[in-house]
C-alpha atoms as a PDB file:
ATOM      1  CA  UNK A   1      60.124 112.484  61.581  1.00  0.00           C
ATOM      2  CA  UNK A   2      58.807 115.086  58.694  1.00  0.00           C
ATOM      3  CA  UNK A   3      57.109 117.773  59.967  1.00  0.00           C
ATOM      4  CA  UNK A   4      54.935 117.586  56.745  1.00  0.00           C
ATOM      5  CA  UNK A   5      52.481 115.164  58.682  1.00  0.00           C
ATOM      6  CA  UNK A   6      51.247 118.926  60.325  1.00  0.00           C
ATOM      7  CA  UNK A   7      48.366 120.297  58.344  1.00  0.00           C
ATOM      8  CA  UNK A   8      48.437 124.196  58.100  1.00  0.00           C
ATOM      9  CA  UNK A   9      45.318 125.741  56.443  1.00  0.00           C
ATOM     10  CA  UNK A  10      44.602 129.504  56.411  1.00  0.00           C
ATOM     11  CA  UNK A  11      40.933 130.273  55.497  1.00  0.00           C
ATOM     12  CA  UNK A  12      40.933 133.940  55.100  1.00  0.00           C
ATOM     13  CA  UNK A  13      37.225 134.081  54.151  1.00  0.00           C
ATOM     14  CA  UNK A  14      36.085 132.939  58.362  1.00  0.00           C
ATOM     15  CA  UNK A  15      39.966 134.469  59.215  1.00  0.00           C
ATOM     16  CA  UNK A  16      40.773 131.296  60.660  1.00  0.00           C
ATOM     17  CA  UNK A  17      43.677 129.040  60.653  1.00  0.00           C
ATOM     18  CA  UNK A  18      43.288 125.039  61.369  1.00  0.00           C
ATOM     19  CA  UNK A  19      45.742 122.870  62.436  1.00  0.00           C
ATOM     20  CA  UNK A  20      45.641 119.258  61.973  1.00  0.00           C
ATOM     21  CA  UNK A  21      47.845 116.393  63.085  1.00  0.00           C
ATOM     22  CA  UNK A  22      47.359 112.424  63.572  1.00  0.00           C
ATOM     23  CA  UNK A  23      49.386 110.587  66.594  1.00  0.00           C
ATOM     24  CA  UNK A  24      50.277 107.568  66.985  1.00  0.00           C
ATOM     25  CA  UNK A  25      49.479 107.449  70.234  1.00  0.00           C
ATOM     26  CA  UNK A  26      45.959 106.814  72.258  1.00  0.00           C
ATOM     27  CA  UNK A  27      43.502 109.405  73.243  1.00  0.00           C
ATOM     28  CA  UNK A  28      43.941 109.643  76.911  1.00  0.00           C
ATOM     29  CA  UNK A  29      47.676 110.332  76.402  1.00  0.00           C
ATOM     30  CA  UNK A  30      47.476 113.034  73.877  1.00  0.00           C
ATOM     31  CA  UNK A  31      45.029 114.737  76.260  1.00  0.00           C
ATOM     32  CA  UNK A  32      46.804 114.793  78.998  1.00  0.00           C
ATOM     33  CA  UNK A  33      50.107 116.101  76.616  1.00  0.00           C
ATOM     34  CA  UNK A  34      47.552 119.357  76.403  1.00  0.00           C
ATOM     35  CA  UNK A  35      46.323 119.369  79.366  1.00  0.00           C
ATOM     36  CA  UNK A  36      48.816 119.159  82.185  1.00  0.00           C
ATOM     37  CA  UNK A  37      51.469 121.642  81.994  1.00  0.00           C
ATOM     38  CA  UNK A  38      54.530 119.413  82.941  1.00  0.00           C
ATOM     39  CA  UNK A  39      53.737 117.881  79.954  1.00  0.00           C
ATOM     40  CA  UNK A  40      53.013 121.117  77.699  1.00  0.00           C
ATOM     41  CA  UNK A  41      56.448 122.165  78.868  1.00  0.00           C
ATOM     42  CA  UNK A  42      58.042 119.033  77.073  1.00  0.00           C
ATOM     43  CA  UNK A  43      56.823 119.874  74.173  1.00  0.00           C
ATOM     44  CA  UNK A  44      54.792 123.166  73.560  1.00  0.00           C
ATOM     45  CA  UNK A  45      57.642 125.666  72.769  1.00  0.00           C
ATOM     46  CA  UNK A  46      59.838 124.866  69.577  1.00  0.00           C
ATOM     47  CA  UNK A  47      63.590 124.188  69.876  1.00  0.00           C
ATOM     48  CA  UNK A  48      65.466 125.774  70.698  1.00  0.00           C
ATOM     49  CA  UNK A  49      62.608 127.339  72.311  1.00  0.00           C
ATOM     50  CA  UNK A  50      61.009 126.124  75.385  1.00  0.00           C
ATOM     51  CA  UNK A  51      57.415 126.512  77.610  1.00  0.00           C
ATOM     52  CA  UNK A  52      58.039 127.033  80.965  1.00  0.00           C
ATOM     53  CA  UNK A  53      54.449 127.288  83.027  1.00  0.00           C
ATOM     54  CA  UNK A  54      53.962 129.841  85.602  1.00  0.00           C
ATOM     55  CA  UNK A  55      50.419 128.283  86.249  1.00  0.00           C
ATOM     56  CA  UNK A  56      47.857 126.292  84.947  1.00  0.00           C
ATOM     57  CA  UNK A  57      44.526 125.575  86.117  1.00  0.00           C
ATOM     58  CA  UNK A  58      43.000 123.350  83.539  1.00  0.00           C
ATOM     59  CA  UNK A  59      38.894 123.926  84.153  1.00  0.00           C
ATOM     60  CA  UNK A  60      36.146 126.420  82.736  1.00  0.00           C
ATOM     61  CA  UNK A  61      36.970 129.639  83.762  1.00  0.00           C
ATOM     62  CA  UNK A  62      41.045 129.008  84.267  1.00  0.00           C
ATOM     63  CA  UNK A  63      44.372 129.524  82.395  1.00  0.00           C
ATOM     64  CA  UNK A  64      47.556 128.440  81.498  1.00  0.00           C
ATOM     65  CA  UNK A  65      50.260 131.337  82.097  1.00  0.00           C
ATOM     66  CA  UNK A  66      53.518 130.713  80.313  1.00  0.00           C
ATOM     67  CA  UNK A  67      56.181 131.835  78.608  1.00  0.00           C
ATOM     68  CA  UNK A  68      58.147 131.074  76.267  1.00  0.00           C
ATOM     69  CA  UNK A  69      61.800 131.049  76.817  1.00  0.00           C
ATOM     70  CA  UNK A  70      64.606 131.504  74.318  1.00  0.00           C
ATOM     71  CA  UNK A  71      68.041 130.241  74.072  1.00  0.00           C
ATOM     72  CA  UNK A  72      69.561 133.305  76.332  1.00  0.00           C
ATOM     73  CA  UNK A  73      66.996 133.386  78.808  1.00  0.00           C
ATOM     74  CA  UNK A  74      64.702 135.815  76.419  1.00  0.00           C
ATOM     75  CA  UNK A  75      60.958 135.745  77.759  1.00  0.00           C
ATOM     76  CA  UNK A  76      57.806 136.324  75.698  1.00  0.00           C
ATOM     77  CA  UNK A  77      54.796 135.180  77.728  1.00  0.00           C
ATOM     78  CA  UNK A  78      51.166 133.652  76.631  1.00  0.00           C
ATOM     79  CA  UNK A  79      47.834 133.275  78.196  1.00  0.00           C
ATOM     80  CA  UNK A  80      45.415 130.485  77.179  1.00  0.00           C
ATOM     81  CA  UNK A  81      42.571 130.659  78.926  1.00  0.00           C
ATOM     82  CA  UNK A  82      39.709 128.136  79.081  1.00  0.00           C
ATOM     83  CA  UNK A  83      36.118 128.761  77.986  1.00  0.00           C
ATOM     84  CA  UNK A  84      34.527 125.296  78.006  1.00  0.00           C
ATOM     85  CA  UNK A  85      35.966 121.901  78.442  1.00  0.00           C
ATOM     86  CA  UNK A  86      34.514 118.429  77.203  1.00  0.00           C
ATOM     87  CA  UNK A  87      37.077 115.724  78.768  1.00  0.00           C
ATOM     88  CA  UNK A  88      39.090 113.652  75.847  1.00  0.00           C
ATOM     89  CA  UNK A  89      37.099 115.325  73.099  1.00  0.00           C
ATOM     90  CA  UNK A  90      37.616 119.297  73.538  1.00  0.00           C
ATOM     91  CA  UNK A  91      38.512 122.537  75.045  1.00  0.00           C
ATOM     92  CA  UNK A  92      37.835 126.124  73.505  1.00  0.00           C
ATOM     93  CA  UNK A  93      39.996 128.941  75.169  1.00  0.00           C
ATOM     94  CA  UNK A  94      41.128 132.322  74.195  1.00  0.00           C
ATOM     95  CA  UNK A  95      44.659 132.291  73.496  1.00  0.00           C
ATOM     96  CA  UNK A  96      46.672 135.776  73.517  1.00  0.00           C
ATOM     97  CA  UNK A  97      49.951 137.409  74.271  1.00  0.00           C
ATOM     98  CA  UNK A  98      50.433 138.759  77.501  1.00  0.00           C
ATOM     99  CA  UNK A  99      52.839 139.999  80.279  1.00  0.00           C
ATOM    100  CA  UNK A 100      54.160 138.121  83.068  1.00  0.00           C
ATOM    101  CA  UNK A 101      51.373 138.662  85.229  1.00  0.00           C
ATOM    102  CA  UNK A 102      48.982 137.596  82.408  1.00  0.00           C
ATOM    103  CA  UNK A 103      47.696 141.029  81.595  1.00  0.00           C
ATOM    104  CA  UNK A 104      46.631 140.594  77.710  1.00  0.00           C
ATOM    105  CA  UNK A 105      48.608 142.416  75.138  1.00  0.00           C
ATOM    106  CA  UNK A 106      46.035 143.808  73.253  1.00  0.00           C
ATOM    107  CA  UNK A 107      48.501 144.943  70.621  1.00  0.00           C
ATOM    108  CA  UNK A 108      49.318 141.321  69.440  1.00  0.00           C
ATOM    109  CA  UNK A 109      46.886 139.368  67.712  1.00  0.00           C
ATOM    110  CA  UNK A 110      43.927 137.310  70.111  1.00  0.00           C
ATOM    111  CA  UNK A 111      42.326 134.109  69.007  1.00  0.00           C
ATOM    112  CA  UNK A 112      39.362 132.266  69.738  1.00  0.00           C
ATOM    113  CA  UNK A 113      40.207 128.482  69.199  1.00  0.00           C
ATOM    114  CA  UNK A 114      39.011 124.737  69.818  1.00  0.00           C
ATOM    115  CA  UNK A 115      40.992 122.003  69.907  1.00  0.00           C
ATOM    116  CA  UNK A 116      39.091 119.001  69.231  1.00  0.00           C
ATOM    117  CA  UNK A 117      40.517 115.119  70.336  1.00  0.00           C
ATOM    118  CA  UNK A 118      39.590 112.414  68.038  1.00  0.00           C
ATOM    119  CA  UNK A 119      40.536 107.937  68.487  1.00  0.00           C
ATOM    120  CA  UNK A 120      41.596 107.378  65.090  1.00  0.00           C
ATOM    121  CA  UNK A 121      42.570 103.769  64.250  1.00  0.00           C
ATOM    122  CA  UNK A 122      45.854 104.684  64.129  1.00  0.00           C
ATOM    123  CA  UNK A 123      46.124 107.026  67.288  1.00  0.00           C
ATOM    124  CA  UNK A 124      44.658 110.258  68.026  1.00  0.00           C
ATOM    125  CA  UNK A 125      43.784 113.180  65.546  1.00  0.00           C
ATOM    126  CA  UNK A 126      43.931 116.759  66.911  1.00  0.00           C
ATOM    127  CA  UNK A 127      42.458 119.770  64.938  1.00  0.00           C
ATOM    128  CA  UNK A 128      42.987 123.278  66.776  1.00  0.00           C
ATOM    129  CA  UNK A 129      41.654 126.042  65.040  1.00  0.00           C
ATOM    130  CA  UNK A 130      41.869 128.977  65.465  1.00  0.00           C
ATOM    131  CA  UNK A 131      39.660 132.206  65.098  1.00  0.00           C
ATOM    132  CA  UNK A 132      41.208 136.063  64.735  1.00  0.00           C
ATOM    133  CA  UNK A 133      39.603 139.589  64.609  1.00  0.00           C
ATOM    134  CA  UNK A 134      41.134 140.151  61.198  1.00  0.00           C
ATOM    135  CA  UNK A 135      42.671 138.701  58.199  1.00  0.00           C
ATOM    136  CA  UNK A 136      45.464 141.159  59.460  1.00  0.00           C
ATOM    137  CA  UNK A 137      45.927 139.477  62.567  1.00  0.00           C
ATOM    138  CA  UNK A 138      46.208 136.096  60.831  1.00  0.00           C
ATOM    139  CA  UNK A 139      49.209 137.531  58.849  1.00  0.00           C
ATOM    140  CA  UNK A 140      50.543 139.009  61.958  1.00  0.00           C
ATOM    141  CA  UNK A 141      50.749 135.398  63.409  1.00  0.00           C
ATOM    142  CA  UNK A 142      52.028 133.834  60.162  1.00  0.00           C
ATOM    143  CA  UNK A 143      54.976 136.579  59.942  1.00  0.00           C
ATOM    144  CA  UNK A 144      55.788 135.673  63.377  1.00  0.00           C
ATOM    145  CA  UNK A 145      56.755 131.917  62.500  1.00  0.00           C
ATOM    146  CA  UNK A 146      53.073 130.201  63.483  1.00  0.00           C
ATOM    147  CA  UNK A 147      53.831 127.518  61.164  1.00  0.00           C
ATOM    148  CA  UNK A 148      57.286 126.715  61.233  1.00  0.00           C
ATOM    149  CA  UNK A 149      57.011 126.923  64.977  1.00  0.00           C
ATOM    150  CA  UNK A 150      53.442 124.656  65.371  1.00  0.00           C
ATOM    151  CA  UNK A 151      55.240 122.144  63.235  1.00  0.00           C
ATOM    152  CA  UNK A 152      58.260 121.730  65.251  1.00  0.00           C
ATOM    153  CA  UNK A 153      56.154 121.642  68.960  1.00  0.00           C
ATOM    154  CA  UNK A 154      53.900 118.805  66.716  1.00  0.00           C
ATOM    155  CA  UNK A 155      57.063 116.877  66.382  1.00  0.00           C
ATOM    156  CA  UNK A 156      58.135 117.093  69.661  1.00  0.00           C
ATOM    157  CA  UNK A 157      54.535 116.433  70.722  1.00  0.00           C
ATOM    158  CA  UNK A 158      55.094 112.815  68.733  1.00  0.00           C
ATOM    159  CA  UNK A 159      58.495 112.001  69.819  1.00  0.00           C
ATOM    160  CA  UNK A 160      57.479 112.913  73.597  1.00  0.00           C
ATOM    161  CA  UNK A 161      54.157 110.378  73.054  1.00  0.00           C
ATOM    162  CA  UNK A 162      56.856 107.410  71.423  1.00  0.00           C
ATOM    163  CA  UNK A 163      59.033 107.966  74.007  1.00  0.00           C
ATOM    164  CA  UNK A 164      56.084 108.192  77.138  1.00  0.00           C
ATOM    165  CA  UNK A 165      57.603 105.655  79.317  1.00  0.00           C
ATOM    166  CA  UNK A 166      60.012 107.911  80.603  1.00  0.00           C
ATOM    167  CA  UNK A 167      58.177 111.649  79.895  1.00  0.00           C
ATOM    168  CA  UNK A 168      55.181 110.690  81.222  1.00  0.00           C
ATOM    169  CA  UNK A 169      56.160 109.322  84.691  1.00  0.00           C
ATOM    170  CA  UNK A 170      54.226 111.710  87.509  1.00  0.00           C
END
């Protein structure tokens, strides 16, 4: 599987960055890959990373409290919070670095984003983009390994949905 099937495109002009990749997989299963974090944790951090959730509450108003955790144990934890939710077609959320209580890091880099669900004939397209502050926080994000590291969770993402009959048992 090429990770070249994940669409990375910086616009510097709005300071955003967009995200696009098609599944082959239906809607309701690539939703609930992004929405339930047993799931997320499959996929969401890239190897030899992993997500490990410390609590999700998947509605307007909640968040998703993880971190992500490194080959020795290392920790670096991530809020996502959720602004508005439209089931199987989108959720916007503010997504930011945090501590492990899920007090926001204010000196990383905080984005505004949507992630939008769409049936393909194929599968299931997915375009998250995100918005920043500044063209300097986009940078920030890219020098930390954004794309490299989106491209490899995108690829687990597919080979979790091919291989659903065991991953996605409750």
């Amino acid at each position: 599987m090429s990770s070249s099937k994940t669409q990375v495109t910086k616009n510097l002009n709005e300071k955003s960055i967009l995200v696009t990749r098609e599944f082959n997989a239906p809607l309701p299963d690539v939703w609930r890959a992004y929405t339930e974090s047993a799931l997320l944790d499959q996929w969401w951090g890239p190897a030899p990373w992993r997500a490990e959730t410390k609590s999700m509450n998947f509605t307007p108003g909640g968040f998703w409290l993880y971190a992500m955790v490194g080959p020795e144990n290392q920790k670096h934890w991530s809020k996502m919070s959720y602004m508005n939710i439209q089931h199987q077609h989108y959720f916007e959320a503010e997504d930011s670095f945090c501590d492990e209580e899920g007090s926001i890091n204010r000196e990383l880099p905080v984005s505004q984003g949507k992630s939008t669900f769409t049936e393909t004939a194929n599968g299931t397209k997915v375009e998250f983009k995100m918005i920043y502050p500044t063209e300097a926080d986009i940078q920030t994000i890219v020098d930390m390994g954004f794309e490299q590291g989106i491209s490899i969770c995108y690829d687990q993402l597919e080979e979790l949905l091919k291989n659903k009959a065991v991953s996605f048992q409750p």
